[in-house]
PDB file of N, CA and C in Angstrom:
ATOM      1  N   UNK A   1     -16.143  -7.472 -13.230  1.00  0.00           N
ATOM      2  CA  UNK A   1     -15.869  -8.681 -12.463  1.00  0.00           C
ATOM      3  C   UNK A   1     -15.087  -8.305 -11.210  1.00  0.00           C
ATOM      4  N   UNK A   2     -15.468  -8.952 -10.288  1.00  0.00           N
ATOM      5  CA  UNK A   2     -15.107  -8.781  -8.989  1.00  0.00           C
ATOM      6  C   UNK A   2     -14.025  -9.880  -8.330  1.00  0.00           C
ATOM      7  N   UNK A   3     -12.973  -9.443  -8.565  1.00  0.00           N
ATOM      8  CA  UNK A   3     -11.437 -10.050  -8.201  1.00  0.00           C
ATOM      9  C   UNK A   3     -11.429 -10.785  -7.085  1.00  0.00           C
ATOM     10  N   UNK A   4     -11.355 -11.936  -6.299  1.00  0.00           N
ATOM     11  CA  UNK A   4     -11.546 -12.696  -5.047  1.00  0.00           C
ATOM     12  C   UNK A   4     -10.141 -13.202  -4.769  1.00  0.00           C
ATOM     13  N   UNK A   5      -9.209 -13.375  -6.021  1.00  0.00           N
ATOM     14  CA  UNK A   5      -7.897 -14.268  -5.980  1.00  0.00           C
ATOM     15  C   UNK A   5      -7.325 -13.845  -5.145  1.00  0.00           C
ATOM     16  N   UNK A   6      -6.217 -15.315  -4.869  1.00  0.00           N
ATOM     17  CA  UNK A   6      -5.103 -14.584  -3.519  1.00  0.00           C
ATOM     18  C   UNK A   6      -4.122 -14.226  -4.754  1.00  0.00           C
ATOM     19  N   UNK A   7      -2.958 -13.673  -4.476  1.00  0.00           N
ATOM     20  CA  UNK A   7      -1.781 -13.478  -5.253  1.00  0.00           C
ATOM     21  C   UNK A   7      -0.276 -12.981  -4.516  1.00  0.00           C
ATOM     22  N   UNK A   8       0.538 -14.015  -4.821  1.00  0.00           N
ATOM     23  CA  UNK A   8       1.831 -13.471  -4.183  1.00  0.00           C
ATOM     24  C   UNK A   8       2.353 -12.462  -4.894  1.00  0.00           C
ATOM     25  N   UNK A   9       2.588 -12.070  -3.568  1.00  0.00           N
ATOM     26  CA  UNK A   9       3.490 -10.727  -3.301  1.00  0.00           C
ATOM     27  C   UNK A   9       4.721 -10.581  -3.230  1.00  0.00           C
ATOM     28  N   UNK A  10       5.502 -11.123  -2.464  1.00  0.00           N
ATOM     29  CA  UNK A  10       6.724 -11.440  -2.083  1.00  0.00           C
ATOM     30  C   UNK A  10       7.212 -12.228  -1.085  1.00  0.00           C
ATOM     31  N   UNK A  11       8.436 -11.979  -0.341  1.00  0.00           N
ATOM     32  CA  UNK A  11       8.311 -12.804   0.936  1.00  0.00           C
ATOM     33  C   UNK A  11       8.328 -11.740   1.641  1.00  0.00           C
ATOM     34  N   UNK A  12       7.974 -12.209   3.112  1.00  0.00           N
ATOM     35  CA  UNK A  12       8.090 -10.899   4.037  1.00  0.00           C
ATOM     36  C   UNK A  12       9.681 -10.222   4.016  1.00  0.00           C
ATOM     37  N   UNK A  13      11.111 -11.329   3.632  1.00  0.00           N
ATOM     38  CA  UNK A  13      12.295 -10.764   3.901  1.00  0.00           C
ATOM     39  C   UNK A  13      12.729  -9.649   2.714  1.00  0.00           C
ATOM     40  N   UNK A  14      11.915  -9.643   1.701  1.00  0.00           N
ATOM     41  CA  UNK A  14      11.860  -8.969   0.689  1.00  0.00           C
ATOM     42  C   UNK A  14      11.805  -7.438   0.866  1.00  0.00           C
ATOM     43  N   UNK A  15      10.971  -7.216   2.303  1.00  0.00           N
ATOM     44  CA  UNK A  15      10.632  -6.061   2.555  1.00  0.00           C
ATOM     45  C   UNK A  15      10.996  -5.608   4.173  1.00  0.00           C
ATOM     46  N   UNK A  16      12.289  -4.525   3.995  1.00  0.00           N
ATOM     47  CA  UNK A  16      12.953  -4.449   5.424  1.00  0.00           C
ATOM     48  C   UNK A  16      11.983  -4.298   6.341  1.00  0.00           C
ATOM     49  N   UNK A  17      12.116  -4.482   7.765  1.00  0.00           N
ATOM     50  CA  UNK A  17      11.513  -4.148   8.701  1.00  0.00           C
ATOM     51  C   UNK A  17      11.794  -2.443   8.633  1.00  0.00           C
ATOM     52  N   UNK A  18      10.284  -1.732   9.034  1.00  0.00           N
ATOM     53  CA  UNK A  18      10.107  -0.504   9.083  1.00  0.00           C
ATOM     54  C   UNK A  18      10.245   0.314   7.730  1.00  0.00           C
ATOM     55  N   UNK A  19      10.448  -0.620   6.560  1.00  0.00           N
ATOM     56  CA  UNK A  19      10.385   0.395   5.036  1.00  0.00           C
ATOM     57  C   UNK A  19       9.168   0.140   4.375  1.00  0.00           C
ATOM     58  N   UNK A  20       9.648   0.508   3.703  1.00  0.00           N
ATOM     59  CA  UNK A  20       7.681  -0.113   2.318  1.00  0.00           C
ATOM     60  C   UNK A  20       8.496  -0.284   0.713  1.00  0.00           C
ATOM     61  N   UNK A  21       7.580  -0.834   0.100  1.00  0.00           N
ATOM     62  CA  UNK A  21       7.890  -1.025  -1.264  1.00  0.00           C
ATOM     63  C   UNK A  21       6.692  -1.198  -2.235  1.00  0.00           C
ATOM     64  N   UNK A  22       7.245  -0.931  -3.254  1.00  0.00           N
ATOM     65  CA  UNK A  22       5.623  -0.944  -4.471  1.00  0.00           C
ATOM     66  C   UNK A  22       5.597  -2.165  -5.370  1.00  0.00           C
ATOM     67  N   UNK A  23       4.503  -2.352  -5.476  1.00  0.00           N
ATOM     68  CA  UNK A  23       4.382  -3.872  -6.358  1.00  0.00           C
ATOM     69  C   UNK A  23       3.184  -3.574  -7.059  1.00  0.00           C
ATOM     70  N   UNK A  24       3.022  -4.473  -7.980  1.00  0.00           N
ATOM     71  CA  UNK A  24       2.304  -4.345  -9.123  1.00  0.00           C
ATOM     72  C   UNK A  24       1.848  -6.177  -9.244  1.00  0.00           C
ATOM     73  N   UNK A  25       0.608  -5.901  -9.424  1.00  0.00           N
ATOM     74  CA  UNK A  25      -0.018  -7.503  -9.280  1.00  0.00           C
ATOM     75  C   UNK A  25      -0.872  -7.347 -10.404  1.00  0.00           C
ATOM     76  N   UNK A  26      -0.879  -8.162 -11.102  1.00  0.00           N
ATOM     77  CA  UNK A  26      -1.518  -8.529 -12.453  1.00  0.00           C
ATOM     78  C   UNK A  26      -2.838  -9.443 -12.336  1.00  0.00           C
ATOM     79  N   UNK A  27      -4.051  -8.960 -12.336  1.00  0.00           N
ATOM     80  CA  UNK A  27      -5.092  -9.577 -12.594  1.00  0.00           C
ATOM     81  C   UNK A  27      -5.855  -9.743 -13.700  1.00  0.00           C
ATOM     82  N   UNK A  28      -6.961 -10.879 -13.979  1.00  0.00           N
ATOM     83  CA  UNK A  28      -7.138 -10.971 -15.164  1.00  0.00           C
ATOM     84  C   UNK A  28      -8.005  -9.883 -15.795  1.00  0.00           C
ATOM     85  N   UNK A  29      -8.345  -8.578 -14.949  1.00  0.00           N
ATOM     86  CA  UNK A  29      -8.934  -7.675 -15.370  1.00  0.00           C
ATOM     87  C   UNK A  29      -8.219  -6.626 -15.334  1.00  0.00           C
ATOM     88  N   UNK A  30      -6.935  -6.481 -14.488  1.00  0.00           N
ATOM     89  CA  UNK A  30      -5.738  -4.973 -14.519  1.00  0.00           C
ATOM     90  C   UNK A  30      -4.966  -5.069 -13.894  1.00  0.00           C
ATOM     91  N   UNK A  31      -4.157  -4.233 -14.122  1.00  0.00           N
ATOM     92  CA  UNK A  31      -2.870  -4.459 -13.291  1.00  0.00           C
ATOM     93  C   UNK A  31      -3.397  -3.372 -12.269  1.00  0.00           C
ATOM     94  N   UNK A  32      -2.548  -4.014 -10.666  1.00  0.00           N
ATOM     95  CA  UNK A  32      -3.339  -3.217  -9.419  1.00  0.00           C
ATOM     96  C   UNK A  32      -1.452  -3.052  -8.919  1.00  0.00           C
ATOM     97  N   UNK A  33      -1.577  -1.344  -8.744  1.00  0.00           N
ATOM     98  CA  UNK A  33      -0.360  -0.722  -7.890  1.00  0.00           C
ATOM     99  C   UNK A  33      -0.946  -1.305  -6.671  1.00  0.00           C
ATOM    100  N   UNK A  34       0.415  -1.442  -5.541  1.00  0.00           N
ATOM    101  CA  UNK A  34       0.229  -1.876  -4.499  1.00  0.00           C
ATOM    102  C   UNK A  34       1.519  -1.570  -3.713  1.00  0.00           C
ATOM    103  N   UNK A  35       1.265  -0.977  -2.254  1.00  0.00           N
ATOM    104  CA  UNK A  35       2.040  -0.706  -1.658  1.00  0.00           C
ATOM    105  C   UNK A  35       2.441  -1.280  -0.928  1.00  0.00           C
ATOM    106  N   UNK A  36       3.719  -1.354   0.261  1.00  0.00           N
ATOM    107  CA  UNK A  36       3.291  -2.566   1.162  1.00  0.00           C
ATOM    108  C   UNK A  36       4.299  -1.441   2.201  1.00  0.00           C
ATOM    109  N   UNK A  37       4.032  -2.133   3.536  1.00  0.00           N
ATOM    110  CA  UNK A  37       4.994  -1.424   4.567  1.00  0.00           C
ATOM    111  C   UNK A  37       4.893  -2.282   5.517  1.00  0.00           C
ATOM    112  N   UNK A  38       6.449  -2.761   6.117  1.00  0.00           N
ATOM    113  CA  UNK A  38       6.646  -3.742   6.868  1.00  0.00           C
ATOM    114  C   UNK A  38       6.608  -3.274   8.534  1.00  0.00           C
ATOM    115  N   UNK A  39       6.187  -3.979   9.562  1.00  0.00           N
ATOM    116  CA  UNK A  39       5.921  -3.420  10.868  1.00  0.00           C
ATOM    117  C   UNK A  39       6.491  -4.308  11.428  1.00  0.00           C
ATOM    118  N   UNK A  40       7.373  -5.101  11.522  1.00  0.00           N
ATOM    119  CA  UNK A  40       8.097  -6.161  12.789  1.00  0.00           C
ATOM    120  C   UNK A  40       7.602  -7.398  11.891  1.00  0.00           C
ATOM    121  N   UNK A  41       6.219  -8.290  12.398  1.00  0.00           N
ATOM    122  CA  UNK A  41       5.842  -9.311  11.340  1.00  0.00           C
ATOM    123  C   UNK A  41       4.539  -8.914  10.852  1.00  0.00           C
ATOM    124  N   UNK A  42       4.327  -7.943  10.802  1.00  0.00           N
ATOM    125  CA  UNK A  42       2.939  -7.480  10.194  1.00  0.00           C
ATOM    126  C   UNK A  42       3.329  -6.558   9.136  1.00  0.00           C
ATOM    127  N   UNK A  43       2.163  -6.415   8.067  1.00  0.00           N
ATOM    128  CA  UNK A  43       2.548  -5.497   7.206  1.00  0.00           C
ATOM    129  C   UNK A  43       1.271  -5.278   6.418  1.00  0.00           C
ATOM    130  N   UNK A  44       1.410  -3.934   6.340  1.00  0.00           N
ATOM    131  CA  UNK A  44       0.054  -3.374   5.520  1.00  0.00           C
ATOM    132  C   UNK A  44       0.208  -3.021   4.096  1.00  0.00           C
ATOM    133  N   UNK A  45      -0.613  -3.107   3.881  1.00  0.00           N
ATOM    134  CA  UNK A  45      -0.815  -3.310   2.237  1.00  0.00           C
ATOM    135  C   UNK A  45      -2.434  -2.266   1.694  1.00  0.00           C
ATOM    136  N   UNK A  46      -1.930  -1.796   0.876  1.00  0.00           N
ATOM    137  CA  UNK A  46      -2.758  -0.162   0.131  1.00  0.00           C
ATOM    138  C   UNK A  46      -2.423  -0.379  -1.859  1.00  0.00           C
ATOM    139  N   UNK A  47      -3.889  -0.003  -2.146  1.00  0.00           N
ATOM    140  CA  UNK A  47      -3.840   0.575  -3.310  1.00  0.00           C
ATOM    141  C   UNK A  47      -3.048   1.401  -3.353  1.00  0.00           C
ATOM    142  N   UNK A  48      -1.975   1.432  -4.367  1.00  0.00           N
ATOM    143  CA  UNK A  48      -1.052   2.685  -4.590  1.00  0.00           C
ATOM    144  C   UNK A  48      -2.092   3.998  -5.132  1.00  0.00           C
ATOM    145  N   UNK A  49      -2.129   4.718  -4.361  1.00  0.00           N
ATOM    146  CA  UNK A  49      -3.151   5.414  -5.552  1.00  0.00           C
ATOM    147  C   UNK A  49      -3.977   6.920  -4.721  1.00  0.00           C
ATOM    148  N   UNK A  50      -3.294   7.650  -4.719  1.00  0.00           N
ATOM    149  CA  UNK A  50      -3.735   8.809  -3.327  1.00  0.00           C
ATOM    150  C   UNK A  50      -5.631   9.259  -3.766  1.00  0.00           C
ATOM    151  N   UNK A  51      -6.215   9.056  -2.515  1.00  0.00           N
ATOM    152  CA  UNK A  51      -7.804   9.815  -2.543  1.00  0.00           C
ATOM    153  C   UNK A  51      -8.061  11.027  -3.165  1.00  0.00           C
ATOM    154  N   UNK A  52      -6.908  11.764  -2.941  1.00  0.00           N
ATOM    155  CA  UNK A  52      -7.590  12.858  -3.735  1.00  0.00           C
ATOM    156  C   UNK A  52      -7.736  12.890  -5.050  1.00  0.00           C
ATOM    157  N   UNK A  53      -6.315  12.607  -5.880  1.00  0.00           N
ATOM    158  CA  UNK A  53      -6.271  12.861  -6.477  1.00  0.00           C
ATOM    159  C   UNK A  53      -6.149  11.499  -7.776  1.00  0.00           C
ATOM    160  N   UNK A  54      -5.566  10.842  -7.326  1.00  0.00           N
ATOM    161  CA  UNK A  54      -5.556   9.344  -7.789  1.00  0.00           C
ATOM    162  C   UNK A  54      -4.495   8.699  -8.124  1.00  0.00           C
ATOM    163  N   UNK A  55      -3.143  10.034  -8.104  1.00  0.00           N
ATOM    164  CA  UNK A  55      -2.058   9.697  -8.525  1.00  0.00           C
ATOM    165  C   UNK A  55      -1.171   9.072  -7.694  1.00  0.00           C
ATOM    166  N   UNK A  56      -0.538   8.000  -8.247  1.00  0.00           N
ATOM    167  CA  UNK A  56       0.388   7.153  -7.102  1.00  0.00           C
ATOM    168  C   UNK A  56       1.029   8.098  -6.231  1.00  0.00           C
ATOM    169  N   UNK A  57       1.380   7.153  -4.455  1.00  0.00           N
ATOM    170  CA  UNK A  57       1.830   8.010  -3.605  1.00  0.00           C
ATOM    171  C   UNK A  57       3.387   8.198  -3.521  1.00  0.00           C
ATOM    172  N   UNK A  58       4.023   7.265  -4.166  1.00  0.00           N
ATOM    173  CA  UNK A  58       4.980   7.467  -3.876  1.00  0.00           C
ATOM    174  C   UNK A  58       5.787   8.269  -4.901  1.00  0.00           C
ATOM    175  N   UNK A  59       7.308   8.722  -4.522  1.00  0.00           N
ATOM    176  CA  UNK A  59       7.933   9.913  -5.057  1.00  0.00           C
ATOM    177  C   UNK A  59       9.259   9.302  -5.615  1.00  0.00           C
ATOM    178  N   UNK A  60       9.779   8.119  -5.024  1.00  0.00           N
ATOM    179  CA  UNK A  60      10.575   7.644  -6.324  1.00  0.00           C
ATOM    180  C   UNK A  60      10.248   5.978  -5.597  1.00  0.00           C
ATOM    181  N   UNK A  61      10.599   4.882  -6.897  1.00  0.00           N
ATOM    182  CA  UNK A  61      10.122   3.833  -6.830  1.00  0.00           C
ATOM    183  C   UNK A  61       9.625   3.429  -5.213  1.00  0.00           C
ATOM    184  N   UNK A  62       8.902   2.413  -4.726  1.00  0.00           N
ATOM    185  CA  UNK A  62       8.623   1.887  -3.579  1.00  0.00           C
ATOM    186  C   UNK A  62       9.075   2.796  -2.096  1.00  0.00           C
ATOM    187  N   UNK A  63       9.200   4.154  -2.263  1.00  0.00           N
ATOM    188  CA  UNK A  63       9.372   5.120  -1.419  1.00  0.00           C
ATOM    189  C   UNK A  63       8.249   5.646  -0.781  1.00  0.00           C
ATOM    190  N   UNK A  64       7.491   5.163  -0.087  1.00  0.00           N
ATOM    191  CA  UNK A  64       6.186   5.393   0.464  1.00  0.00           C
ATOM    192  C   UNK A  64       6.055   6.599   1.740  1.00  0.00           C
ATOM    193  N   UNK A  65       7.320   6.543   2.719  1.00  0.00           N
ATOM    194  CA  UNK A  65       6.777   7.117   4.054  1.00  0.00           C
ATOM    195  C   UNK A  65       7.759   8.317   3.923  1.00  0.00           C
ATOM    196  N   UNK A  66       7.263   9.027   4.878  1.00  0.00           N
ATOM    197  CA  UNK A  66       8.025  10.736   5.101  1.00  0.00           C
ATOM    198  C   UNK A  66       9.551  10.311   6.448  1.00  0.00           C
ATOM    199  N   UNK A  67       9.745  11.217   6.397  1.00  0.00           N
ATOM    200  CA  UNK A  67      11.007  11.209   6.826  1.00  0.00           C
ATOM    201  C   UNK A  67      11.400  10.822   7.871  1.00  0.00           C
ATOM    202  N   UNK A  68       9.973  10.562   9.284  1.00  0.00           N
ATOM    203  CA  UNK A  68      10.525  10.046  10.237  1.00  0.00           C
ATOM    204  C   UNK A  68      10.087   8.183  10.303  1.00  0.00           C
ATOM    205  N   UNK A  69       8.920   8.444   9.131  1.00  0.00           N
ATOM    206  CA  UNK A  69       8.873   7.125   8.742  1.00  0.00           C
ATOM    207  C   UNK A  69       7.666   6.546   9.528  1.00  0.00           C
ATOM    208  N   UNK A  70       7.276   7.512  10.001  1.00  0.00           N
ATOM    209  CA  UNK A  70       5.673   7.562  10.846  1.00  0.00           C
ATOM    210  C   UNK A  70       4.542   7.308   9.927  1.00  0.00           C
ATOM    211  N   UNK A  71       4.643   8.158   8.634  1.00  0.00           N
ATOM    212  CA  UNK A  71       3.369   8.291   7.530  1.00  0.00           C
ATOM    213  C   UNK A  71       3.862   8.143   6.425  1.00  0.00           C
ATOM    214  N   UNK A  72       3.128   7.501   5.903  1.00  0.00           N
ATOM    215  CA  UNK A  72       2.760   7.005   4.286  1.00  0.00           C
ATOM    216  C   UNK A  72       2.541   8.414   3.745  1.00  0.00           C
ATOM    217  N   UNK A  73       3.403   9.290   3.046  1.00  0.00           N
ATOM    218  CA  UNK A  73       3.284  10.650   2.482  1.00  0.00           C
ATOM    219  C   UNK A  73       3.028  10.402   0.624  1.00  0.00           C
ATOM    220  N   UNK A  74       2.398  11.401   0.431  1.00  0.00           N
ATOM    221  CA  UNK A  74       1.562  11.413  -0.617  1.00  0.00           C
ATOM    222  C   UNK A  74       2.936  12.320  -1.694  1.00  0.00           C
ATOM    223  N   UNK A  75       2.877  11.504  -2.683  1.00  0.00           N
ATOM    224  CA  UNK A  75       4.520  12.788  -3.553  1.00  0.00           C
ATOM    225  C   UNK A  75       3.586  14.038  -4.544  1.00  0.00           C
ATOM    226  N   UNK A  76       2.745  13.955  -3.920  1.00  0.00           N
ATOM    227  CA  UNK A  76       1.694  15.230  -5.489  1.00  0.00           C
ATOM    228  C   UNK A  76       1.423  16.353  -4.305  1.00  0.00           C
ATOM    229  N   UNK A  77       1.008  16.201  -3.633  1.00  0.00           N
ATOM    230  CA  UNK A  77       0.208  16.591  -2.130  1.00  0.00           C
ATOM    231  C   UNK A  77       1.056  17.033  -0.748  1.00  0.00           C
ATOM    232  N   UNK A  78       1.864  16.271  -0.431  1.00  0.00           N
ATOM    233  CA  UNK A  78       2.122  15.816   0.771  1.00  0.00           C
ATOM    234  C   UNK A  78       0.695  15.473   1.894  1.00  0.00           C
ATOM    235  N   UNK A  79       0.036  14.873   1.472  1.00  0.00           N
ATOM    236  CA  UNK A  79      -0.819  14.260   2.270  1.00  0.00           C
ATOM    237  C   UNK A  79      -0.279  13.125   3.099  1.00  0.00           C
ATOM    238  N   UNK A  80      -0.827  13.542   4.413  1.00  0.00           N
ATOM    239  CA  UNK A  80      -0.177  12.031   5.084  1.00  0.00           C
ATOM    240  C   UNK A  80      -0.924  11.057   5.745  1.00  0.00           C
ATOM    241  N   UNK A  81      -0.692   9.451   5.757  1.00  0.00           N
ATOM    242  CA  UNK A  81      -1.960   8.584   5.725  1.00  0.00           C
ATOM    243  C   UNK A  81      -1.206   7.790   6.776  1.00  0.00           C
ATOM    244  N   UNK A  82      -2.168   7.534   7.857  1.00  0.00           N
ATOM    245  CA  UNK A  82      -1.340   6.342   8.816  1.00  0.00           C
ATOM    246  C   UNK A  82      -1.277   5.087   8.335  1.00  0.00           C
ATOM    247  N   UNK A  83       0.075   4.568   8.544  1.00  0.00           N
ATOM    248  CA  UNK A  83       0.384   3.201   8.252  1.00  0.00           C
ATOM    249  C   UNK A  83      -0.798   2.059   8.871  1.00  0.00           C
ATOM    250  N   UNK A  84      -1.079   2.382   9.922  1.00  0.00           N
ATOM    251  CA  UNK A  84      -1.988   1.317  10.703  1.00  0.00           C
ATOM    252  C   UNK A  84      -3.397   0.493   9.656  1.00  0.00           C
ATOM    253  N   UNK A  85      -4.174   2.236   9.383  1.00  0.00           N
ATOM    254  CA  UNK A  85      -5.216   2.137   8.918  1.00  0.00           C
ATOM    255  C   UNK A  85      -5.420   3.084   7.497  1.00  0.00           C
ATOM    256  N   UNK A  86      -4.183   3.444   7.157  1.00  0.00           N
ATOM    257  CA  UNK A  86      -4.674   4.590   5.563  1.00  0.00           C
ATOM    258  C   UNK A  86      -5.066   5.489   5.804  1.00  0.00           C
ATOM    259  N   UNK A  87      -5.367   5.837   7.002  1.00  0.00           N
ATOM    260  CA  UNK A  87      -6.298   7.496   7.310  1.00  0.00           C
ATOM    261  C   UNK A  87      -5.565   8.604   7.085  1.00  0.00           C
ATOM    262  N   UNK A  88      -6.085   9.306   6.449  1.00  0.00           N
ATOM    263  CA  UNK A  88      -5.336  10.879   6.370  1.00  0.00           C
ATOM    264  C   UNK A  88      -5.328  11.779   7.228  1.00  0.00           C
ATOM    265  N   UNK A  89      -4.005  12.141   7.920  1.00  0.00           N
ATOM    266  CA  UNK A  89      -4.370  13.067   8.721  1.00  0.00           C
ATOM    267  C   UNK A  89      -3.492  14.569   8.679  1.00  0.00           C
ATOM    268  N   UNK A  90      -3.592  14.502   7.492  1.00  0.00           N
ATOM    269  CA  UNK A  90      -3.140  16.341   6.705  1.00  0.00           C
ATOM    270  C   UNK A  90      -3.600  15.964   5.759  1.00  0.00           C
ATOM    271  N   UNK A  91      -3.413  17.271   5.026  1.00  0.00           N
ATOM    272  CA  UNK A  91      -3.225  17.523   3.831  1.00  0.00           C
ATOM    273  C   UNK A  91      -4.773  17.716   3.388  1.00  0.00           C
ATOM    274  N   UNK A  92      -4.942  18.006   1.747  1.00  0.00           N
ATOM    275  CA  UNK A  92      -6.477  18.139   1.178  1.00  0.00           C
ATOM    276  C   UNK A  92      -7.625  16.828   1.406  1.00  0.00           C
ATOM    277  N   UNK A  93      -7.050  15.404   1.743  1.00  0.00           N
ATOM    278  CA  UNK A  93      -7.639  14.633   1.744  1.00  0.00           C
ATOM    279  C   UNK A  93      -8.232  13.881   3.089  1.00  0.00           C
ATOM    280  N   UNK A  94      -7.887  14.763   4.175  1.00  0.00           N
ATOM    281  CA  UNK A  94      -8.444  14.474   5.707  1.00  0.00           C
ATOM    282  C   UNK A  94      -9.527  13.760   5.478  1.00  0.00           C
ATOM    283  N   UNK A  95      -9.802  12.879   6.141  1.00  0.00           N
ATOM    284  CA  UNK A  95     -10.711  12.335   6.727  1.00  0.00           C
ATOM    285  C   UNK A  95     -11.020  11.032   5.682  1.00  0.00           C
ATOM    286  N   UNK A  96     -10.079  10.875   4.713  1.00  0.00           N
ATOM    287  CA  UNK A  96     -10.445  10.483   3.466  1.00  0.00           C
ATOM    288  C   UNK A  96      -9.377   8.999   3.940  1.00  0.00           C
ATOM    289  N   UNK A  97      -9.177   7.813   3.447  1.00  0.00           N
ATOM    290  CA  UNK A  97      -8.248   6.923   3.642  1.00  0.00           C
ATOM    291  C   UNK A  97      -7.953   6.056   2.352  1.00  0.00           C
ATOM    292  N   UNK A  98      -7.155   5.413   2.070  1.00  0.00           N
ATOM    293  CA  UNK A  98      -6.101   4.680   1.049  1.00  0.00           C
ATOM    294  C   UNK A  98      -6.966   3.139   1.656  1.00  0.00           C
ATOM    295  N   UNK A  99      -7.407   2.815  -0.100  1.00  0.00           N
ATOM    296  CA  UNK A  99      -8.254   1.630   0.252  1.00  0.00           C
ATOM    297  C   UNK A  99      -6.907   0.433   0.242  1.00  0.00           C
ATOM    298  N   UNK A 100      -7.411  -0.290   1.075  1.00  0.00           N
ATOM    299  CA  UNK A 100      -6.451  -1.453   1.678  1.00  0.00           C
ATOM    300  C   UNK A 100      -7.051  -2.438   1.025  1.00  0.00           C
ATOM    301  N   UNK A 101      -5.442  -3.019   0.954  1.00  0.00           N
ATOM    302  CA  UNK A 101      -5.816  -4.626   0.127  1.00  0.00           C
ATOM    303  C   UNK A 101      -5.704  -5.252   1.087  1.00  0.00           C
ATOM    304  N   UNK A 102      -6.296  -6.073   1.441  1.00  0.00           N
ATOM    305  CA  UNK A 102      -6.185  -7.723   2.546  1.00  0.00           C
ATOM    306  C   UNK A 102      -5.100  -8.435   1.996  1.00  0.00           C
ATOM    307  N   UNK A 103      -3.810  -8.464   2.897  1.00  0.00           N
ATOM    308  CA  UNK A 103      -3.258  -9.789   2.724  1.00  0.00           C
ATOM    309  C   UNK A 103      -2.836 -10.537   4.147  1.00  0.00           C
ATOM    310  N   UNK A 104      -2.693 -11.692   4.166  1.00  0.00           N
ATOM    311  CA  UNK A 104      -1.845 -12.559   4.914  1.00  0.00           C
ATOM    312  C   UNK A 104      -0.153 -13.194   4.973  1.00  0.00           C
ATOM    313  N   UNK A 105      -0.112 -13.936   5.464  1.00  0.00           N
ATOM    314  CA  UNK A 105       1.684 -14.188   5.913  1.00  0.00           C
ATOM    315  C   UNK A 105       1.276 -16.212   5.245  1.00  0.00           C
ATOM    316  N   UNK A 106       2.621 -16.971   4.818  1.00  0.00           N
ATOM    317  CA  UNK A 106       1.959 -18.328   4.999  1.00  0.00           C
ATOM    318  C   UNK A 106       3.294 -18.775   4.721  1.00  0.00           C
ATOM    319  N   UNK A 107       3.859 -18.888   5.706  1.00  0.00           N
ATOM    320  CA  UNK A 107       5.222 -19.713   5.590  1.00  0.00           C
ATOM    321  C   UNK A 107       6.208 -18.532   5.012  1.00  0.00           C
ATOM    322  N   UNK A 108       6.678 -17.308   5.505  1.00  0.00           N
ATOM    323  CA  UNK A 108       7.242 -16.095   5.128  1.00  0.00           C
ATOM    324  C   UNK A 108       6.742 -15.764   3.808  1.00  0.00           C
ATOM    325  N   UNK A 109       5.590 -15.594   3.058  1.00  0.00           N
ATOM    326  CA  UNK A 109       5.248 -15.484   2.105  1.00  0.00           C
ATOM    327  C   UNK A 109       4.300 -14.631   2.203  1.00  0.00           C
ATOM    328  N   UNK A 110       4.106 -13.509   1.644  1.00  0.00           N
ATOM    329  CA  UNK A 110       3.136 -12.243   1.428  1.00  0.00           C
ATOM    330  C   UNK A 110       1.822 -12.758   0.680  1.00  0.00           C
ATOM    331  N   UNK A 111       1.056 -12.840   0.845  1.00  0.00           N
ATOM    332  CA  UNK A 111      -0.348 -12.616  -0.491  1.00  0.00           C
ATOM    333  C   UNK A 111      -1.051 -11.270  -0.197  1.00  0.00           C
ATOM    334  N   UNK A 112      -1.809 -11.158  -1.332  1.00  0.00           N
ATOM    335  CA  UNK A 112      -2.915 -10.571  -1.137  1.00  0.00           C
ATOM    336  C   UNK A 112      -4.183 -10.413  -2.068  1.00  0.00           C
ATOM    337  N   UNK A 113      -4.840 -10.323  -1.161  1.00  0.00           N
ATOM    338  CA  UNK A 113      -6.339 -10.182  -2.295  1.00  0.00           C
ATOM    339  C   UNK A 113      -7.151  -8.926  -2.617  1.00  0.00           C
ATOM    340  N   UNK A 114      -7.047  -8.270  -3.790  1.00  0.00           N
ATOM    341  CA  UNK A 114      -7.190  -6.776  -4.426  1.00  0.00           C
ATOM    342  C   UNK A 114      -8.673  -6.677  -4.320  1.00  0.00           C
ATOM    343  N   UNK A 115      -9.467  -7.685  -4.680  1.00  0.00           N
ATOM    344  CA  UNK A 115     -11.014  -7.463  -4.490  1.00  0.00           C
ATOM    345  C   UNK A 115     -12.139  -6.542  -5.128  1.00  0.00           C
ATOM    346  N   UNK A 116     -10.782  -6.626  -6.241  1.00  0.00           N
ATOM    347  CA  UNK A 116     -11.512  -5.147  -7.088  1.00  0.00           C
ATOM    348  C   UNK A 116     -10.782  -3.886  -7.452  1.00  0.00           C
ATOM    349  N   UNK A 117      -9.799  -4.160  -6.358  1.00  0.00           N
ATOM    350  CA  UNK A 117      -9.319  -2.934  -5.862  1.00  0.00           C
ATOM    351  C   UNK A 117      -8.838  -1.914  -7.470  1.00  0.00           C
ATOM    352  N   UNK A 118      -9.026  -0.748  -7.628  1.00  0.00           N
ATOM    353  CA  UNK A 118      -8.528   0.103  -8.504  1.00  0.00           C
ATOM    354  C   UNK A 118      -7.337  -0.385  -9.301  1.00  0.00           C
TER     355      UNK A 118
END
């Protein structure tokens, strides 16, 4: 079955400007890791879950990006994935990208819709 639901996330104040955090959304078919990383009022949102290998990216709870806080770094790998779009641009998984969940904003309120997602 193919997941369509919206589902809250959090609020946007939940999640500092310029950090990320991990969430876990419960559907009626699995529970879906989920990353999130805040950009001013935008924020992207990723299957927790690195291409290569499959194992979550982050290295201790909701710790997603490397040190200057540019890339979404991989804790098995050090693979690194742009925040913008998930793309990898080191590591074993080049060219490879972190499937994105769709969400929106609705009155400071996060959703998103997994769509299947892993």
């Amino acid at each position: 079955m193919t997941d369509t639901a919206t589902y809250r996330l959090c609020t946007l104040e939940d999640i500092a400007d310029g950090q990320s955090a991990g969430f876990a959304v419960e559907t009626p078919d699995k529970k879906i890791a989920v990353l999130a990383i805040r950009r001013g009022e935008r924020v992207y949102t990723y299957n927790n879950s690195c291409p290569h290998i499959g194992a979550p990216l982050d290295f201790q709870a909701g710790q997603f990006l490397n040190l200057t806080r540019q890339y979404i770094l991989c804790s098995s790998h050090g693979a690194l994935f742009r925040i913008e779009d998930g793309h990898c641009v080191s590591g074993p998984c080049v060219g490879r990208a972190l499937q994105e969940i769709k969400n929106h904003l609705k009155d400071g309120v996060l959703y998103v819709r997994p769509e299947g997602g892993a």
